[in-house]
C-alpha atoms as a PDB file:
ATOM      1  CA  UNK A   1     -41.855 -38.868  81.441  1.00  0.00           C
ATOM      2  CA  UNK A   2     -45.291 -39.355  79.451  1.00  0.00           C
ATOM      3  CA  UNK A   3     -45.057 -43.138  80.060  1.00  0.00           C
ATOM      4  CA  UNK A   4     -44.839 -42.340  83.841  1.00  0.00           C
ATOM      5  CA  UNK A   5     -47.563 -40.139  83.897  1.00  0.00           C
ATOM      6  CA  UNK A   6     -49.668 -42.600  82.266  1.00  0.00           C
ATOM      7  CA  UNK A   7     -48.773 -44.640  84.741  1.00  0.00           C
ATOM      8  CA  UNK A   8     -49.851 -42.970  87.719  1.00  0.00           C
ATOM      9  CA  UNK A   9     -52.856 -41.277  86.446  1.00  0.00           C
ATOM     10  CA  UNK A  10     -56.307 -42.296  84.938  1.00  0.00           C
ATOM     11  CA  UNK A  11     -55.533 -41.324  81.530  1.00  0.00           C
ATOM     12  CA  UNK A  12     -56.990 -40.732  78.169  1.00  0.00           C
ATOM     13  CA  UNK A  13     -55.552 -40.131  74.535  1.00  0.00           C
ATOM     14  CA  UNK A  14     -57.627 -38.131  71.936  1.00  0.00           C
ATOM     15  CA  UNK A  15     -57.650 -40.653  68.927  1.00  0.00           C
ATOM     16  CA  UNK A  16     -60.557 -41.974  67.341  1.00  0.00           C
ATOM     17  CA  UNK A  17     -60.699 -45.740  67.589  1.00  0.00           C
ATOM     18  CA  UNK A  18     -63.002 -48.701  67.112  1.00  0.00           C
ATOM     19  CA  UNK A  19     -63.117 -49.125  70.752  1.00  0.00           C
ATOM     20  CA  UNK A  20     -62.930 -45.275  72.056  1.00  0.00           C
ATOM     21  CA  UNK A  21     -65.180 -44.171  74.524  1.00  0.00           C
ATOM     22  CA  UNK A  22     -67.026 -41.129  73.014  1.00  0.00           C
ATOM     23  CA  UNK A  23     -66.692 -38.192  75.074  1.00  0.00           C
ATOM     24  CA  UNK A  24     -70.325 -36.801  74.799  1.00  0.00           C
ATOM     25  CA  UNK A  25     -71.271 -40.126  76.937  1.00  0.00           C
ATOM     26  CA  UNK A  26     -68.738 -39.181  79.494  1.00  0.00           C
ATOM     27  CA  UNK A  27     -68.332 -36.057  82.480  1.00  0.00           C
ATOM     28  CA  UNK A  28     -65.903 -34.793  84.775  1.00  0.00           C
ATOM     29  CA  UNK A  29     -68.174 -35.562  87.288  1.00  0.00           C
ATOM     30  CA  UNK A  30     -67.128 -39.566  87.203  1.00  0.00           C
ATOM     31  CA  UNK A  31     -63.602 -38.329  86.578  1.00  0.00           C
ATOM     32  CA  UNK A  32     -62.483 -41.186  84.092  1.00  0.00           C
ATOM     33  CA  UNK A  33     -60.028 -39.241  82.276  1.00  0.00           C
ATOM     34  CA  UNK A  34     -57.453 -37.300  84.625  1.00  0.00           C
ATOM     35  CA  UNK A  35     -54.760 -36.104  81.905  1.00  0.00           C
ATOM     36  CA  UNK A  36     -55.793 -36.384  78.289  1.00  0.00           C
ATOM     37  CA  UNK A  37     -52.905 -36.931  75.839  1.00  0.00           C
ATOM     38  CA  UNK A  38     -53.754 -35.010  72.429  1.00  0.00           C
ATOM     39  CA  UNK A  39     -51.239 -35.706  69.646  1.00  0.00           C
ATOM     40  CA  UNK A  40     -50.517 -32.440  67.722  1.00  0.00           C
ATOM     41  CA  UNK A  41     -50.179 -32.397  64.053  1.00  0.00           C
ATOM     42  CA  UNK A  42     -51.540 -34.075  60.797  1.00  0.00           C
ATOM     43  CA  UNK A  43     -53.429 -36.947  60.654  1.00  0.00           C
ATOM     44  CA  UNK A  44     -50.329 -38.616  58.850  1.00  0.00           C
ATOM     45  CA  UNK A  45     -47.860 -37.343  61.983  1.00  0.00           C
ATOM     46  CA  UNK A  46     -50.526 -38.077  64.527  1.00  0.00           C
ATOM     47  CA  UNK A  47     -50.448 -41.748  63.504  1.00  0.00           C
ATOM     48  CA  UNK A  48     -47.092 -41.942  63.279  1.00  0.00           C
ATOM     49  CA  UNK A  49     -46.464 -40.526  66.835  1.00  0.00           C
ATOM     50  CA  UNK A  50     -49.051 -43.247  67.937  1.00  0.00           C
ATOM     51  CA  UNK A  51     -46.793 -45.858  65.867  1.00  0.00           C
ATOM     52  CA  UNK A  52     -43.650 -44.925  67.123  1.00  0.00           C
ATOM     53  CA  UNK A  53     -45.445 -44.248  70.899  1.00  0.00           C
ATOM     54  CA  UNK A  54     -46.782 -48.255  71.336  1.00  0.00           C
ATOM     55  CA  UNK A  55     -47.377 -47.106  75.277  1.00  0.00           C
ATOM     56  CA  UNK A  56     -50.194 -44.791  73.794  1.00  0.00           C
ATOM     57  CA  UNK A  57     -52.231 -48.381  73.105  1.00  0.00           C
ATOM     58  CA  UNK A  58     -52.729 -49.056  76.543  1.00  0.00           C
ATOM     59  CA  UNK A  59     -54.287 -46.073  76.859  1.00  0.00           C
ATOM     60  CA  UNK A  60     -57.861 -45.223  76.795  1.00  0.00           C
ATOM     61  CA  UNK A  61     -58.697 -43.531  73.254  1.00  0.00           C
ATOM     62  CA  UNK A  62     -61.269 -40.633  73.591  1.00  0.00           C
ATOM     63  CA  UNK A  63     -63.051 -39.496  70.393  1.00  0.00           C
ATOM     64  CA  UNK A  64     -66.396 -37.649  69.679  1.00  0.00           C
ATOM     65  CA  UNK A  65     -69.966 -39.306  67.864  1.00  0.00           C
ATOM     66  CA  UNK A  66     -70.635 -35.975  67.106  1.00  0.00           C
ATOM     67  CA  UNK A  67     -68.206 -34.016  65.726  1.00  0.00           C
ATOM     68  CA  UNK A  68     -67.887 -29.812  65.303  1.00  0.00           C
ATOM     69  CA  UNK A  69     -67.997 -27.793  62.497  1.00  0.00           C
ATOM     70  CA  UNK A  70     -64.336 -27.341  61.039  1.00  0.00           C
ATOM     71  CA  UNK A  71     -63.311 -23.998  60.952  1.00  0.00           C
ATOM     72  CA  UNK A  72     -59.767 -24.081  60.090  1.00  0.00           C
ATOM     73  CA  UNK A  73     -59.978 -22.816  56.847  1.00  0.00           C
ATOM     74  CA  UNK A  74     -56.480 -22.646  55.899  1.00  0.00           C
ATOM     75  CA  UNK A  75     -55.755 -26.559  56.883  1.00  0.00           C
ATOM     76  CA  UNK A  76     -54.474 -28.796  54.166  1.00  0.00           C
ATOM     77  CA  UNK A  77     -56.779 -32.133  55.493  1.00  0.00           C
ATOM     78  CA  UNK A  78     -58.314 -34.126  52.867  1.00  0.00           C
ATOM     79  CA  UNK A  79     -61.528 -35.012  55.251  1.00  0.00           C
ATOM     80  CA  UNK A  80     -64.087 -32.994  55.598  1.00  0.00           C
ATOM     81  CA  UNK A  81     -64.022 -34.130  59.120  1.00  0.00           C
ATOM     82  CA  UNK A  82     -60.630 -33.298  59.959  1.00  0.00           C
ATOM     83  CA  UNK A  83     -60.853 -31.131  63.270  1.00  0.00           C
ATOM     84  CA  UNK A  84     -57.087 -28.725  64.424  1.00  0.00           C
ATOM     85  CA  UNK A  85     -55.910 -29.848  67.638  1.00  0.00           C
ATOM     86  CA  UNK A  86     -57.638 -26.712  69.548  1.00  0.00           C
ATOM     87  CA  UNK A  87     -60.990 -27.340  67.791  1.00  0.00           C
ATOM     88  CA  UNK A  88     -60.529 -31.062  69.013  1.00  0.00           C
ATOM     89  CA  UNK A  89     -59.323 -29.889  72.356  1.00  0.00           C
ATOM     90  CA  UNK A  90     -62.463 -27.346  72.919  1.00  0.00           C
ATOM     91  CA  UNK A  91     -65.098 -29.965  72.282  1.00  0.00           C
ATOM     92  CA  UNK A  92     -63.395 -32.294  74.361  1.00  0.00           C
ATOM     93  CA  UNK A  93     -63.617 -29.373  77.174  1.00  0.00           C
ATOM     94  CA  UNK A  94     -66.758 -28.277  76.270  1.00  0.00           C
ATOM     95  CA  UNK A  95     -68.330 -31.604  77.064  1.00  0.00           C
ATOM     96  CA  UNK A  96     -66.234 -32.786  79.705  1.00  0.00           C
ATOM     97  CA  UNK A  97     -65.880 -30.080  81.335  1.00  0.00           C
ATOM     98  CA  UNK A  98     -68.864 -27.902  80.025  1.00  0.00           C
ATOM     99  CA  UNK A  99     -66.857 -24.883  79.348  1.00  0.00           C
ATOM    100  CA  UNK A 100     -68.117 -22.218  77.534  1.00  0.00           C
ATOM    101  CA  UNK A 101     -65.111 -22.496  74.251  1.00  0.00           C
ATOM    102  CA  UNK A 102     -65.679 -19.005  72.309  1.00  0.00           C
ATOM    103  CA  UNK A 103     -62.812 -17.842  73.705  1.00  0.00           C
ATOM    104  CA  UNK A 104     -60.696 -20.616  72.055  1.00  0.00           C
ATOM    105  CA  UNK A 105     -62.710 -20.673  69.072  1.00  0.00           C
ATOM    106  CA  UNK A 106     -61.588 -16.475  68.869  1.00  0.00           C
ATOM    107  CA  UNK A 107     -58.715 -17.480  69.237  1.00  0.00           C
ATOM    108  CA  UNK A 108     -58.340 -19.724  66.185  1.00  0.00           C
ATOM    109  CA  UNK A 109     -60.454 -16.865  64.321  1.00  0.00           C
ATOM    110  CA  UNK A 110     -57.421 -14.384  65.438  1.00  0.00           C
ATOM    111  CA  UNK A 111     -54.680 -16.817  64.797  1.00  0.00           C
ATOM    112  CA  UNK A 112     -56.112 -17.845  60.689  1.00  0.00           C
ATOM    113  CA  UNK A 113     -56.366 -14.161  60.355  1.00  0.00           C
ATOM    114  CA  UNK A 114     -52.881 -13.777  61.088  1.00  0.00           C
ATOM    115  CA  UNK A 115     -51.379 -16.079  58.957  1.00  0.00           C
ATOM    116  CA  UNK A 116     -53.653 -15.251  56.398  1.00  0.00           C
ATOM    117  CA  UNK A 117     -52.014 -11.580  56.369  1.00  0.00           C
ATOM    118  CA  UNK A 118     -48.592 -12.957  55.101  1.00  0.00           C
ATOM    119  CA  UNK A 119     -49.890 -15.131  52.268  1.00  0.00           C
ATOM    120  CA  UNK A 120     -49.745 -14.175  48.284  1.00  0.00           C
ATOM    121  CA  UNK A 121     -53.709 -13.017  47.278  1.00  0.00           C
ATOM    122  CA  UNK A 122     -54.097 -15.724  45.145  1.00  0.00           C
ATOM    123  CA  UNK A 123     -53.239 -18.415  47.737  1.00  0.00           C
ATOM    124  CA  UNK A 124     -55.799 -16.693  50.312  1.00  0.00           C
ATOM    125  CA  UNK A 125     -58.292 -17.479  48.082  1.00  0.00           C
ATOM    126  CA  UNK A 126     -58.012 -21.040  48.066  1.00  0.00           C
ATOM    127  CA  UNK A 127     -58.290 -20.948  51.940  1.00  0.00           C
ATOM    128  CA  UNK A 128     -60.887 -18.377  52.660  1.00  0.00           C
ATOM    129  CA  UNK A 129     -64.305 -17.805  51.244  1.00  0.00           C
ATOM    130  CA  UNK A 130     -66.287 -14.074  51.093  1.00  0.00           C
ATOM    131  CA  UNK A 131     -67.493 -14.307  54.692  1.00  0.00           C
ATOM    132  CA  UNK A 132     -63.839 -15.052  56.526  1.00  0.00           C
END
């Protein structure tokens, strides 16, 4: 089903590459991208989706020359970098599609503060500084 998808539509996959195209540079005006794949999960899964997926080569990669603040403080990613798929996925709408993203970006607030509820003190404090 993805593979036909791809095949019909304009489509672009969120992946940083050598040769992406870096989203700031394009719009939704020039409609380039008309279904943007995102791969969902660590860095380590994410590649290994795009190993396993070789169809996702042919496919324009999308990533960002500027990238967001991270503010998934309870993710286990070694980079500094590392964005969660809805952080990646609002700056990709907020430049494409110039969205205003607070509402997503509440929504990660509310979602860390709900996992945060269930875990031992001492392991919230590894995750979340004075001002969470």
């Amino acid at each position: 089903m993805p593979q036909e998808i791809a095949r019909t539509y304009n489509c672009g996959l969120l992946y940083p590459a050598p040769n992406a195209i870096n989203v700031e540079s394009i719009s939704s005006k020039s409609k380039p991208v008309e279904v943007l794949f995102v791969l969902d999960g660590t860095w380590k899964k994410a590649n290994k989706i795009a190993l396993l997926n070789p169809w996702l080569n042919n496919l324009n990669k999308i990533t960002f020359s500027q990238r967001p603040e991270n503010n998934y403080s309870i993710r286990k990613a070694e980079q500094s970098y590392s964005l969660s798929t809805l952080e990646a996925c609002a700056y990709f709408l907020a430049c494409y599609e110039n969205l205003q993203i607070e509402p997503l970006h509440h929504l990660l607030a509310g979602m860390i503060h709900e996992q945060t509820k269930f875990m031992p003190d001492d392991v919230k404090k590894r995750y979340l500084s004075e001002d969470n």
